[in-house]
Protein backbone atom coordinates (compact mmCIF):
# COMPACT_ATOMS: atom_id res chain seq x y z
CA UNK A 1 7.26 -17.80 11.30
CA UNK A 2 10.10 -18.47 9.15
CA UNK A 3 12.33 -15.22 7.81
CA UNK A 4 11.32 -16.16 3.76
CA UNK A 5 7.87 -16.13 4.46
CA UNK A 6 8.09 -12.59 6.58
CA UNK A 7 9.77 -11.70 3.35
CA UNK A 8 6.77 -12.44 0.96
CA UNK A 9 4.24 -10.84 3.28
CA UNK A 10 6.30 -7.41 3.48
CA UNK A 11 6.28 -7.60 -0.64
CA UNK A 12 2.55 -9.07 -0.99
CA UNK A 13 1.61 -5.58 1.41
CA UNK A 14 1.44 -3.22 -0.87
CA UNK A 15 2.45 -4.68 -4.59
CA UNK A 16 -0.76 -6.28 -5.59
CA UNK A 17 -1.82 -2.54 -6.03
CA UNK A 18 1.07 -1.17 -7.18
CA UNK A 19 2.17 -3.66 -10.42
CA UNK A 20 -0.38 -1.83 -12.86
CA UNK A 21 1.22 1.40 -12.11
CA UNK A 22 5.06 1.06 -12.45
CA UNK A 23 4.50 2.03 -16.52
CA UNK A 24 2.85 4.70 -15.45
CA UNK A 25 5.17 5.90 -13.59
CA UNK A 26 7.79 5.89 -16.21
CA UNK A 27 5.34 7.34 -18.66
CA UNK A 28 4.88 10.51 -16.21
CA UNK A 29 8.91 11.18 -14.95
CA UNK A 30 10.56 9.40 -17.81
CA UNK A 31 13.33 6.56 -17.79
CA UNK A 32 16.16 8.03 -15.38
CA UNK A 33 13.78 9.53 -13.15
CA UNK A 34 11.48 6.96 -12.46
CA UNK A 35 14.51 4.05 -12.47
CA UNK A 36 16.18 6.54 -9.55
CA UNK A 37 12.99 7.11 -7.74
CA UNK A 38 11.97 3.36 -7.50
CA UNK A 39 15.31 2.59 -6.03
CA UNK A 40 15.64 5.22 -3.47
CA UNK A 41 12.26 4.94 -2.00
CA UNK A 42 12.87 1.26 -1.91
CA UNK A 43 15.69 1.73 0.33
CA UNK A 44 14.65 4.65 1.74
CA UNK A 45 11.66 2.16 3.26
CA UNK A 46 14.23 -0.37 3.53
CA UNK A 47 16.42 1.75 5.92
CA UNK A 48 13.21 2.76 8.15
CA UNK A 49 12.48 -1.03 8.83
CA UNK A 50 15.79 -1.65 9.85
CA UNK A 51 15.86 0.97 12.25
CA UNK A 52 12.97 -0.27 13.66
CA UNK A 53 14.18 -3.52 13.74
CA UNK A 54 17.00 -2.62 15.91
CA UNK A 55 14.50 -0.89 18.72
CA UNK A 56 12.43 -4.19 17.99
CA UNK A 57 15.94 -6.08 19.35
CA UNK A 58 16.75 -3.35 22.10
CA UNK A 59 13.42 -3.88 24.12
CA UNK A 60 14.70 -4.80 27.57
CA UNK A 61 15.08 -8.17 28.52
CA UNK A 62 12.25 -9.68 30.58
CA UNK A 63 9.45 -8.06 28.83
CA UNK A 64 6.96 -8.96 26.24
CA UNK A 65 8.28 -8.12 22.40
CA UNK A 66 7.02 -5.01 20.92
CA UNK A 67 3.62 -6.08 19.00
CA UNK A 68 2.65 -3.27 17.21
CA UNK A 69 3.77 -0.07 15.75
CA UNK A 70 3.19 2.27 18.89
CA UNK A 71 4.53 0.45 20.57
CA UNK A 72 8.07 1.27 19.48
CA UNK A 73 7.69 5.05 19.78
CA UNK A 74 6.65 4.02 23.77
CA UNK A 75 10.17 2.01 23.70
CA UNK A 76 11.87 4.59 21.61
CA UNK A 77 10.47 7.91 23.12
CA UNK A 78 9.51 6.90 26.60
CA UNK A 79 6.32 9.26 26.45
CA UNK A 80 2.82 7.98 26.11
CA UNK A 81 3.06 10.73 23.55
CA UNK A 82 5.08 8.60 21.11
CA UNK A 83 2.53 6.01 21.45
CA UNK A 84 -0.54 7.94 20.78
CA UNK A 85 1.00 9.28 17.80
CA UNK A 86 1.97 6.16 16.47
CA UNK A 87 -0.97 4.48 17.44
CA UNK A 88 -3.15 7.47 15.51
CA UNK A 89 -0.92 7.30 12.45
CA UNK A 90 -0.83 3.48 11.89
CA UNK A 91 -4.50 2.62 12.46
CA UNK A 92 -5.16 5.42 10.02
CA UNK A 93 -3.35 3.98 7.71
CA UNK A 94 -5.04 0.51 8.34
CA UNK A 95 -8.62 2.34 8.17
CA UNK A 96 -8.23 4.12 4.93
CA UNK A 97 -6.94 1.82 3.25
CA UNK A 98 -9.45 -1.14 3.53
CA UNK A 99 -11.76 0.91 0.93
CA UNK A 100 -8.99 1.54 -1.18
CA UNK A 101 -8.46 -3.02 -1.21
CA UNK A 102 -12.12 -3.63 -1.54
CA UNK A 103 -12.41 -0.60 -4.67
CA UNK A 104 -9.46 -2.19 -6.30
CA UNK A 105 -10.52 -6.20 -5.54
CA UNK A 106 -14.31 -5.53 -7.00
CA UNK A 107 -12.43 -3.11 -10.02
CA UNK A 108 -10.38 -6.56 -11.15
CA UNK A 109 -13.65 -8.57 -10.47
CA UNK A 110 -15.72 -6.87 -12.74
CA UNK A 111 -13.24 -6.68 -15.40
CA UNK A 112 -12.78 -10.76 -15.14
CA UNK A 113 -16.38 -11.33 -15.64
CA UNK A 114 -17.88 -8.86 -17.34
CA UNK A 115 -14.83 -6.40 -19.08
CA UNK A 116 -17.21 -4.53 -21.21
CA UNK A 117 -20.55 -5.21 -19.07
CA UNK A 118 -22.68 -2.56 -18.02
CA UNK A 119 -22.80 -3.67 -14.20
CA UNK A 120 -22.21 -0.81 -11.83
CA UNK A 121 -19.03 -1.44 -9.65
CA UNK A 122 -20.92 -0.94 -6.50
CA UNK A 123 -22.77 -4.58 -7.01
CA UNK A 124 -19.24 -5.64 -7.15
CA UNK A 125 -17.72 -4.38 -3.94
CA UNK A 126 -20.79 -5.67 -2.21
CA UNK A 127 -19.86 -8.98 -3.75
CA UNK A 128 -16.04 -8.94 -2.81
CA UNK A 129 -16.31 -6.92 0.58
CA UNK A 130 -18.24 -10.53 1.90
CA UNK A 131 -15.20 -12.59 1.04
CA UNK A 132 -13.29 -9.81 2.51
CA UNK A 133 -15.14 -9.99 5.90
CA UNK A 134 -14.04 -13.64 6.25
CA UNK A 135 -10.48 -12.96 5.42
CA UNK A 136 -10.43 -11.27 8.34
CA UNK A 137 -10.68 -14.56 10.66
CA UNK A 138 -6.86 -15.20 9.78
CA UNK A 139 -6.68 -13.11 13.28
CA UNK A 140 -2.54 -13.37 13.23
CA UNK A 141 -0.11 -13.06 10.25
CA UNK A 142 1.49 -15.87 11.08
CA UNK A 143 -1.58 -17.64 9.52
CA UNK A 144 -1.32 -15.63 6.45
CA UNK A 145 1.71 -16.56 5.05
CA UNK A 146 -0.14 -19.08 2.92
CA UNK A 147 -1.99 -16.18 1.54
CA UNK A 148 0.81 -14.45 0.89
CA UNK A 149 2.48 -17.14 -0.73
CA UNK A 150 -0.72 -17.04 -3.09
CA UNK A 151 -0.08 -13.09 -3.35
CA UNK A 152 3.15 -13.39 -4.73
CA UNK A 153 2.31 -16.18 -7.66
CA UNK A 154 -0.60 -13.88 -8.90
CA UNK A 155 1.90 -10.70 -8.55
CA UNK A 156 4.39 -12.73 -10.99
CA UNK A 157 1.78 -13.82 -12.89
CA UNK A 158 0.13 -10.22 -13.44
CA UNK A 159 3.56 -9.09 -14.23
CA UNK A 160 4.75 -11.45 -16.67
CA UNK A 161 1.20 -11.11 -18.34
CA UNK A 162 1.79 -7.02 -18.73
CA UNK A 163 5.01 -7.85 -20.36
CA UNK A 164 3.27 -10.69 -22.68
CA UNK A 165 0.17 -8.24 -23.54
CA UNK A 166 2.22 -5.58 -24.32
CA UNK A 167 4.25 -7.32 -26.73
CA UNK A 168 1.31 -9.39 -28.07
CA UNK A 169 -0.81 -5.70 -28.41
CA UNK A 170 0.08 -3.09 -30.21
CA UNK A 171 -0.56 0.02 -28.37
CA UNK A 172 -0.54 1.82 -31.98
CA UNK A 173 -3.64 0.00 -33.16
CA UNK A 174 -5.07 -1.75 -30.67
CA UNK A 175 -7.10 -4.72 -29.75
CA UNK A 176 -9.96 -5.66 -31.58
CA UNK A 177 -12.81 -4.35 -29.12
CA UNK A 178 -11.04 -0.55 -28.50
CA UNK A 179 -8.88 1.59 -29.65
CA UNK A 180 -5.27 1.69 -29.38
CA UNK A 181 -3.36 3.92 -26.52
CA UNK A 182 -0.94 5.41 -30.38
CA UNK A 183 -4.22 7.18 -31.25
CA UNK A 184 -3.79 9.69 -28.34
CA UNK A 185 -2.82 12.85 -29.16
CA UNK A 186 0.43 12.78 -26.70
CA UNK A 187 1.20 9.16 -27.61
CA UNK A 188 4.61 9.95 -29.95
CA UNK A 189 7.28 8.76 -27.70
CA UNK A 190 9.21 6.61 -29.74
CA UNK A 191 12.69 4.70 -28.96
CA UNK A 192 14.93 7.42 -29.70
CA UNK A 193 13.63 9.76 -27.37
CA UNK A 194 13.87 7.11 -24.68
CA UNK A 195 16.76 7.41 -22.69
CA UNK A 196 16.94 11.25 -22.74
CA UNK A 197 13.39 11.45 -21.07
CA UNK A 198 13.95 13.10 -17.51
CA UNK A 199 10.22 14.71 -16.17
CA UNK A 200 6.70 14.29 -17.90
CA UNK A 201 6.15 13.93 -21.38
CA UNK A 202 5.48 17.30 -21.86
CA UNK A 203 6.37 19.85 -19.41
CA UNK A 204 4.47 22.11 -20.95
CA UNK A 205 1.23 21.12 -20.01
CA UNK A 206 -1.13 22.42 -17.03
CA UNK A 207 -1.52 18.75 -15.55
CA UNK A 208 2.33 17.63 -16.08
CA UNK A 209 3.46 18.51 -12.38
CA UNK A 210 0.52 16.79 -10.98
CA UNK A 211 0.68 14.12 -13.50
CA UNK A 212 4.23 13.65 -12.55
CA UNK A 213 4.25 13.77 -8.67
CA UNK A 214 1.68 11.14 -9.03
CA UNK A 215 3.31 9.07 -10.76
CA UNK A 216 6.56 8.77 -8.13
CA UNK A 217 4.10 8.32 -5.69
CA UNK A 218 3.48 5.07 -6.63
CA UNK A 219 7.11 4.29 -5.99
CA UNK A 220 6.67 5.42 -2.59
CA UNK A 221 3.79 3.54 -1.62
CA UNK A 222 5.11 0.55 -3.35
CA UNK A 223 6.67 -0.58 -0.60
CA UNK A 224 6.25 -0.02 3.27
CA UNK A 225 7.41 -2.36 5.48
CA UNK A 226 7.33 -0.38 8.38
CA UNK A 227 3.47 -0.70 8.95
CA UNK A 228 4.24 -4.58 9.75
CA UNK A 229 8.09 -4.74 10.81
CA UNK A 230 6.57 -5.28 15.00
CA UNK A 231 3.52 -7.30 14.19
CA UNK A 232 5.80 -9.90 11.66
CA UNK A 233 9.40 -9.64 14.74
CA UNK A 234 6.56 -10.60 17.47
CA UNK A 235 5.65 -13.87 15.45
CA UNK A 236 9.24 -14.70 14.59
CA UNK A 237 11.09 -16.73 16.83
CA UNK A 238 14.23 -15.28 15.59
CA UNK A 239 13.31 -11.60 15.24
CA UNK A 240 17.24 -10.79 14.06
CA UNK A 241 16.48 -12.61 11.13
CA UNK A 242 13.88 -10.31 9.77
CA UNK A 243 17.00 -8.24 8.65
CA UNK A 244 16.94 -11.10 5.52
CA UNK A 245 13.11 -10.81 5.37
CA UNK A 246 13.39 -6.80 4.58
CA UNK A 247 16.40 -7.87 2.07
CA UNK A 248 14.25 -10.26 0.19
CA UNK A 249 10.74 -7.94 0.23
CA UNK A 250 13.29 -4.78 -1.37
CA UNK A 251 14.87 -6.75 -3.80
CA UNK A 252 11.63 -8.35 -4.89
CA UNK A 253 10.29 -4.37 -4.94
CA UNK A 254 12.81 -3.61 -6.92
CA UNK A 255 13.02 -6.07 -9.44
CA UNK A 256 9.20 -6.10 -10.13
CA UNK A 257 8.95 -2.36 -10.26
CA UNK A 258 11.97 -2.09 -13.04
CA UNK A 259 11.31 -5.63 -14.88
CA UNK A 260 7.55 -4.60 -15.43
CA UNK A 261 8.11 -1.13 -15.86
CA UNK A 262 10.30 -0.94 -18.35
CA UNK A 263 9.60 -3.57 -20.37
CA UNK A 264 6.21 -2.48 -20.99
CA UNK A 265 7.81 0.77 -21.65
CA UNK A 266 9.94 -0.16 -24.58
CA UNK A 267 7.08 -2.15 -26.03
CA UNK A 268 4.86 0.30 -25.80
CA UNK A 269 7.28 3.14 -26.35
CA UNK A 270 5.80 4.67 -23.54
CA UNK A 271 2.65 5.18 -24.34
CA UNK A 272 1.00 4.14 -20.81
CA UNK A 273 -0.73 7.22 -19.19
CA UNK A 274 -2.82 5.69 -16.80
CA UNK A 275 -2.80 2.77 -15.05
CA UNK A 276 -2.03 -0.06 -17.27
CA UNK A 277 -5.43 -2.18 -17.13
CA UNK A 278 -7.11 1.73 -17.38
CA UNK A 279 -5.14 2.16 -20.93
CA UNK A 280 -7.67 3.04 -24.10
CA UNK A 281 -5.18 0.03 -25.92
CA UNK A 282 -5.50 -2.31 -22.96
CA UNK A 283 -7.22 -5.82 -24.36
CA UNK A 284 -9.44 -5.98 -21.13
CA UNK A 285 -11.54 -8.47 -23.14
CA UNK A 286 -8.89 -10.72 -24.21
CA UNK A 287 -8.19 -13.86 -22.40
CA UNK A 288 -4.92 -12.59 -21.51
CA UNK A 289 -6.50 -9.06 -20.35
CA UNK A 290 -9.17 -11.04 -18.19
CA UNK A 291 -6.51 -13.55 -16.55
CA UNK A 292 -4.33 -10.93 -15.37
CA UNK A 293 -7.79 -9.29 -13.78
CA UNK A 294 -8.48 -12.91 -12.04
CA UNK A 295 -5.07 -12.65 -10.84
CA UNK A 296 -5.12 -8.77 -9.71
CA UNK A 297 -8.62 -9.41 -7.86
CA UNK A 298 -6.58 -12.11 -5.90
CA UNK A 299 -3.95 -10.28 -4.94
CA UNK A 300 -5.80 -7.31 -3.77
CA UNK A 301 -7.89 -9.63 -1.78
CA UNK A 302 -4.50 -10.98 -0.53
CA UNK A 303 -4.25 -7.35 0.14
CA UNK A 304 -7.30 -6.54 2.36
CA UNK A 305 -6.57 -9.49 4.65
CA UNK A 306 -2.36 -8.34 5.36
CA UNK A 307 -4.14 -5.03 6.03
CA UNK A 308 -7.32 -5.91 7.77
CA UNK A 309 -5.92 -8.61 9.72
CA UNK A 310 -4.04 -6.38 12.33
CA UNK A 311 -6.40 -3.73 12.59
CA UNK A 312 -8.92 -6.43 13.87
CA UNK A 313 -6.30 -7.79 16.14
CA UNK A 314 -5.80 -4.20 17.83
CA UNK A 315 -9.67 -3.82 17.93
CA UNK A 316 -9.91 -7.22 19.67
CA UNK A 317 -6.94 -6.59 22.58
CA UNK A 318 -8.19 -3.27 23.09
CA UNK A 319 -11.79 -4.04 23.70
CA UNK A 320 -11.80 -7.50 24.53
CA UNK A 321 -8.92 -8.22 25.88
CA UNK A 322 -9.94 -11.60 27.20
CA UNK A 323 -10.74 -13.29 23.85
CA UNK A 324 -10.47 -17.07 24.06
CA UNK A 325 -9.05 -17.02 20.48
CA UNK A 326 -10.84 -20.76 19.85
CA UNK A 327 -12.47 -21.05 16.24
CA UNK A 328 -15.76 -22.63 17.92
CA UNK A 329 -18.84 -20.73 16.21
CA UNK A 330 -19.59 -18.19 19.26
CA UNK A 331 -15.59 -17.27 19.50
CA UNK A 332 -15.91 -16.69 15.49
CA UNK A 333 -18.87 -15.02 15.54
CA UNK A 334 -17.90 -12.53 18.72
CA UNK A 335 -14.28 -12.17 16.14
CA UNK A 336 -16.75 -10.82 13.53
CA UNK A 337 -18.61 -8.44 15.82
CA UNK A 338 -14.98 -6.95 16.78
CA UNK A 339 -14.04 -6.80 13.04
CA UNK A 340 -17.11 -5.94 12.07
CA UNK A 341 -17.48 -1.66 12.00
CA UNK A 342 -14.20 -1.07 10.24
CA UNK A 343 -15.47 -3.27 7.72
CA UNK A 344 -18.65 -1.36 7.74
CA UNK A 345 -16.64 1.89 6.89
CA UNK A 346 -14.43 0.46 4.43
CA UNK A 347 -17.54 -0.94 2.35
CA UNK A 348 -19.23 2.73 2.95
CA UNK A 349 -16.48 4.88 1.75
CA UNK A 350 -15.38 2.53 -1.26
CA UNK A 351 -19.35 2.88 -2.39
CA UNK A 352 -19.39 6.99 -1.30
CA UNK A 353 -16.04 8.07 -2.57
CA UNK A 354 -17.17 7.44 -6.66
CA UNK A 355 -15.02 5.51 -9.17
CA UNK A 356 -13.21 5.75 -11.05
CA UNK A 357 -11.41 8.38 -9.92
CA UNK A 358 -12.07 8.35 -6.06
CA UNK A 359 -10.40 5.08 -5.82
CA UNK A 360 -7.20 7.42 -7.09
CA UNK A 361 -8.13 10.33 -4.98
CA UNK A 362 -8.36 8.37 -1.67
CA UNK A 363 -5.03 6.28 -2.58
CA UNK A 364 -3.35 9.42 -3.15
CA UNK A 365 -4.67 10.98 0.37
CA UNK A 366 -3.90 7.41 2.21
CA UNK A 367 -0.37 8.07 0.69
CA UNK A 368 -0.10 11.26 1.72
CA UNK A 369 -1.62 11.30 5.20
CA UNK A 370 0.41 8.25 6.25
CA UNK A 371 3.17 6.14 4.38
CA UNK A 372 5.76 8.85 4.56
CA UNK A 373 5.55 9.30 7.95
CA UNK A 374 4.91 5.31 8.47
CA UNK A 375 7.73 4.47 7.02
CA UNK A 376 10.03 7.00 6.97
CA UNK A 377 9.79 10.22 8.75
CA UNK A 378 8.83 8.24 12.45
CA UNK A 379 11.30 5.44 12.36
CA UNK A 380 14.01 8.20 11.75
CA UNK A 381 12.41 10.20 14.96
CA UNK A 382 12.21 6.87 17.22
CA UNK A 383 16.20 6.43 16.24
CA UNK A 384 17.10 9.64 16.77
CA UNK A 385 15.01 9.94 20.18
CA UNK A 386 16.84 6.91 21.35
CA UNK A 387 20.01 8.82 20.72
CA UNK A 388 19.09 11.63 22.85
CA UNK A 389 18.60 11.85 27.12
CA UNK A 390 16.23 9.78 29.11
CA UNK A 391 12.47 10.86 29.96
CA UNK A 392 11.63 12.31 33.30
CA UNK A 393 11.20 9.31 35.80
CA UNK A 394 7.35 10.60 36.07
CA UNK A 395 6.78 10.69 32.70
CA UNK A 396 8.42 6.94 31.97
CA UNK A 397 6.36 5.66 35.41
CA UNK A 398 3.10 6.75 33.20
CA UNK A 399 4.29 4.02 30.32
CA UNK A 400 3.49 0.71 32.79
CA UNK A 401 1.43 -0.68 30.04
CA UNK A 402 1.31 0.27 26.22
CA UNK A 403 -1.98 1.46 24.60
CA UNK A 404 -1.58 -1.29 22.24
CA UNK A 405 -0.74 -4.43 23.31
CA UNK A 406 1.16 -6.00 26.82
CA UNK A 407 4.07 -4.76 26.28
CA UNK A 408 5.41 -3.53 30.11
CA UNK A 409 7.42 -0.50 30.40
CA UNK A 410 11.17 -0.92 31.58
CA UNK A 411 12.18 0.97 34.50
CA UNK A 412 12.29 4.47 34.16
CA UNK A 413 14.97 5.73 32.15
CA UNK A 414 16.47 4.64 28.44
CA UNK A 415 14.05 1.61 26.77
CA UNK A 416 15.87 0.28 25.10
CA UNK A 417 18.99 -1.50 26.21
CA UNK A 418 21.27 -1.44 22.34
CA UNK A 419 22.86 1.61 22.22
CA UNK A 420 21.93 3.45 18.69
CA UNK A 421 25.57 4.35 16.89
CA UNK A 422 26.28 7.51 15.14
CA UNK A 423 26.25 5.96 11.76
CA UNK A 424 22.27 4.75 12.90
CA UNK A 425 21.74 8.30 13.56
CA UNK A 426 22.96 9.33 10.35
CA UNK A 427 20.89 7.14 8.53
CA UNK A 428 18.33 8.38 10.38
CA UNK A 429 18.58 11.70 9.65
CA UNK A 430 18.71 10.77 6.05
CA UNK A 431 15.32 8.97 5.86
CA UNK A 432 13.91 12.04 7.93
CA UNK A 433 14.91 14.19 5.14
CA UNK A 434 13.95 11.89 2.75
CA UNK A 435 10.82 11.33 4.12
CA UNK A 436 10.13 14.91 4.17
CA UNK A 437 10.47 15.02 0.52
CA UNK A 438 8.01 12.16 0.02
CA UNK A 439 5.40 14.08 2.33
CA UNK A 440 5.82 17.34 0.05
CA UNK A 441 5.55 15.10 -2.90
CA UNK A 442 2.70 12.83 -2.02
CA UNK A 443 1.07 16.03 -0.49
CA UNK A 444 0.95 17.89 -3.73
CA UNK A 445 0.08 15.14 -5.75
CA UNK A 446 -2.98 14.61 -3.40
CA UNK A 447 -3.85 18.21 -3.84
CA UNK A 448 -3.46 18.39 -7.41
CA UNK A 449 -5.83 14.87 -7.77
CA UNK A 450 -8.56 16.32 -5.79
CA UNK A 451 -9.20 19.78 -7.35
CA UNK A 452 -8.21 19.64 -10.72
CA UNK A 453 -10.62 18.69 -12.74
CA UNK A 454 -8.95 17.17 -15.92
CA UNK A 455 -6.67 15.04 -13.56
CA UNK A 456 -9.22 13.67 -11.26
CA UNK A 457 -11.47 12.50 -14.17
CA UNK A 458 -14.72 10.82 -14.55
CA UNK A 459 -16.80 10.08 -11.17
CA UNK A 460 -19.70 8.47 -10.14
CA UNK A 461 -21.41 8.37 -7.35
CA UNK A 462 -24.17 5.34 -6.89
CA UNK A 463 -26.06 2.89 -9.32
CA UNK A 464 -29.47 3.34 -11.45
CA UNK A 465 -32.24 3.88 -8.90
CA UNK A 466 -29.61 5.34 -6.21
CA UNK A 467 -27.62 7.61 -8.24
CA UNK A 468 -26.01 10.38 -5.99
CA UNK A 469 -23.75 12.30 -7.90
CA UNK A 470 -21.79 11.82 -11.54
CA UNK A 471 -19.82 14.03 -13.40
CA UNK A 472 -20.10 15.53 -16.51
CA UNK A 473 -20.49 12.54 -19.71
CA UNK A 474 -21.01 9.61 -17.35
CA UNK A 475 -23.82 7.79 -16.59
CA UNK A 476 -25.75 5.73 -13.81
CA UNK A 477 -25.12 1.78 -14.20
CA UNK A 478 -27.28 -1.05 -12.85
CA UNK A 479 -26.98 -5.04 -13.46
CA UNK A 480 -25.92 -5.26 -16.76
CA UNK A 481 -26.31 -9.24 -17.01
């Protein structure tokens, strides 16, 4: 796999889901805030990959790469310990979020087709979590570069269409089917209280905190290349060149996160308090608003599969480790019994958890639960292990084959054979504590989502003839064709 396409794959992770929330984010910590926020947790995540990238290089010669992310804390730690918890922490975050890909896939469906239709969303995740299910058969990244190629033209192409709705739409007045995002009662943020705009809106209300650590959680989640840094080194025949490939993916982070962000910010003057495509002046019926949807489902889809793709992989080497990996029916249909009851879950909790708001309040406990510690706070540990003394000879014996792929254990002692430099372990120690930070932050935000009621908003539970649960002023939907 060539570096540039490692590149797109680490940026087509996560952004798909993340492009509609950048104004947000600016909305709810203002200009300087938000700008500073983006950019540190950018290389923040940045940082963590590279450190894993130099363990990746510092396996010992004549044994297998490291192939997945617990596999570096068994190289990094030598304890069986380190892999467990790495193994627990990554496949949670692989788990969790394949409901919050098939929410936000059948979310961008409906509103392509049927914008102001009456169709409950669950008939729509049924519909997408099929296409889903075959996405899986990629099996290895390295076939889903194309994809991800096709992930980043729809992410440009859902950004440049926020910018060209937001000038095109006045958020003041409105589209002709709703009414504009200026009639809200906190929408009078004009230019010239821009740039001096440092926190929420309006500190004084009872949601602004909440509101607010939301909001930079999006720039944390944004980006995490540490979830594939092992899987993408394994498939590269130059693994020191995935240095460029993290490079590329930040930038690109970057650049879409600010370009979007603000843009839609000035020409909106900041009047973006959800979500862009959930925004009372968004033109969801427009052709423009329903184009950016066709684009968004694609990308989310795009999504699923970068996400999917290695959690069926583990499933598969774990439990049948003697897969013939042919694409005759019985091998593909044996794949799809191995991929098959995460699949199961994900379509179970994106129809149990309600929408719209438990897409949010799962996204913001996926966040919290494991992309800090993903991609910051255990990359820093594995560095800063590697800097310390050797494991007991009894307990590096135990390590003669990794929980999660064939990765051998070196002989006891160090595992790695690059010595880590005390400007590494700074670093490290940096992205611990920053990582930290983002755990507090993504933890309260997750908190405040879940049990207030006036942030976690609207929720419903079920269609007509199924209905479980819906809150207060919503109602059952069933086909509305």
């Amino acid at each position: 796999m060539h570096w540039i396409a490692s590149g797109l794959i680490l940026y087509a992770f996560a952004v798909p889901s993340s492009i509609t929330g950048v104004a947000y984010t600016f909305y709810h910590s203002g200009i300087l805030l938000g700008t500073v926020m983006c950019i540190l947790a950018t290389v923040a995540s940045a940082c963590g990959a590279l450190l894993l990238l130099k363990l990746i290089l510092g396996a010992p010669q004549g044994h297998r790469r490291p192939r997945m992310f617990s596999d570096l804390g068994a190289l990094a730690t030598g304890r069986i310990s380190g892999a467990n918890a790495a193994l627990c922490l990554q496949l949670t975050n692989f788990v969790l979020y394949q409901p919050v890909a098939l929410l936000t896939t059948a979310s961008a469906l409906q509103d392509a087709v049927q914008p102001e239709g009456e169709t409950c969303t669950n008939y729509f995740i049924f519909l997408v979590s099929i296409v889903c299910f075959a996405g899986t058969q990629c099996r290895e990244l390295k076939y889903a570069s194309l994809l991800a190629g096709i992930a980043l033209i729809a992410a440009f192409g859902v950004a440049g269409l926020q910018i060209y709705i937001a000038a095109a739409y006045s958020p003041d007045h409105g589209d002709t089917h709703g009414k504009g995002v200026g009639d809200h009662e906190n929408h009078n943020h004009g230019f010239e209280v821009v740039w001096d705009k440092f926190g929420p809106p309006d500190p004084s209300s009872s949601t602004a905190s909440v509101e607010m650590a939301l909001s930079l959680t999006t720039a944390i989640w944004a980006y995490v290349p540490s979830l594939l840094i092992a899987e993408l080194a394994f498939e590269m025949e130059s693994p020191e060149h995935l240095s460029r490939s993290i490079a590329l993916s930040a930038g690109l982070n970057v650049a879409t996160f600010l370009a979007v962000g603000l843009s839609v910010w000035f020409l909106w003057e900041g009047g973006v308090d959800d979500p862009i495509t959930l925004s009372e002046g968004w033109p969801k019926s427009s052709f423009a608003g329903r184009m950016l949807s066709s684009l968004l489902c694609l990308s989310n889809f795009v999504g699923y599969c970068l996400d999917s793709v290695p959690l069926a992989r583990w499933c598969q080497r774990r439990f049948v480790p003697h897969f013939s990996g042919q694409w005759d029916m019985r091998s593909v249909g044996r794949y799809a019994l191995i991929s098959a009851p995460a699949w199961v879950f994900g379509v179970f909790a994106a129809v149990f958890v309600g929408s719209p708001s438990g897409l949010f309040v799962m996204l913001s406990w996926v966040t919290a639960l494991t992309v800090p510690a993903c991609n910051l706070i255990f990359p820093s540990i594995f560095t800063l292990c590697a800097l310390g003394p050797p494991p007991p000879a009894a307990r590096q014996a135990a390590l003669t084959r990794s929980l999660m792929s064939d990765v051998e254990a070196p002989t006891p002692g160090r595992c790695i054979r690059q010595s880590i430099t005390r400007t590494e372990g700074v670093i490290a120690a940096c992205v611990l504590l920053w990582g930290l930070f983002a755990l507090v932050i993504c933890t309260y935000a997750a908190i405040g989502k879940t049990f207030d009621p006036i942030v976690r908003g609207p929720q419903v539970i079920g269609c007509k003839g199924w209905g479980i649960y819906k809150s207060e002023g919503t109602e059952f939907r069933g086909f509305g064709w």
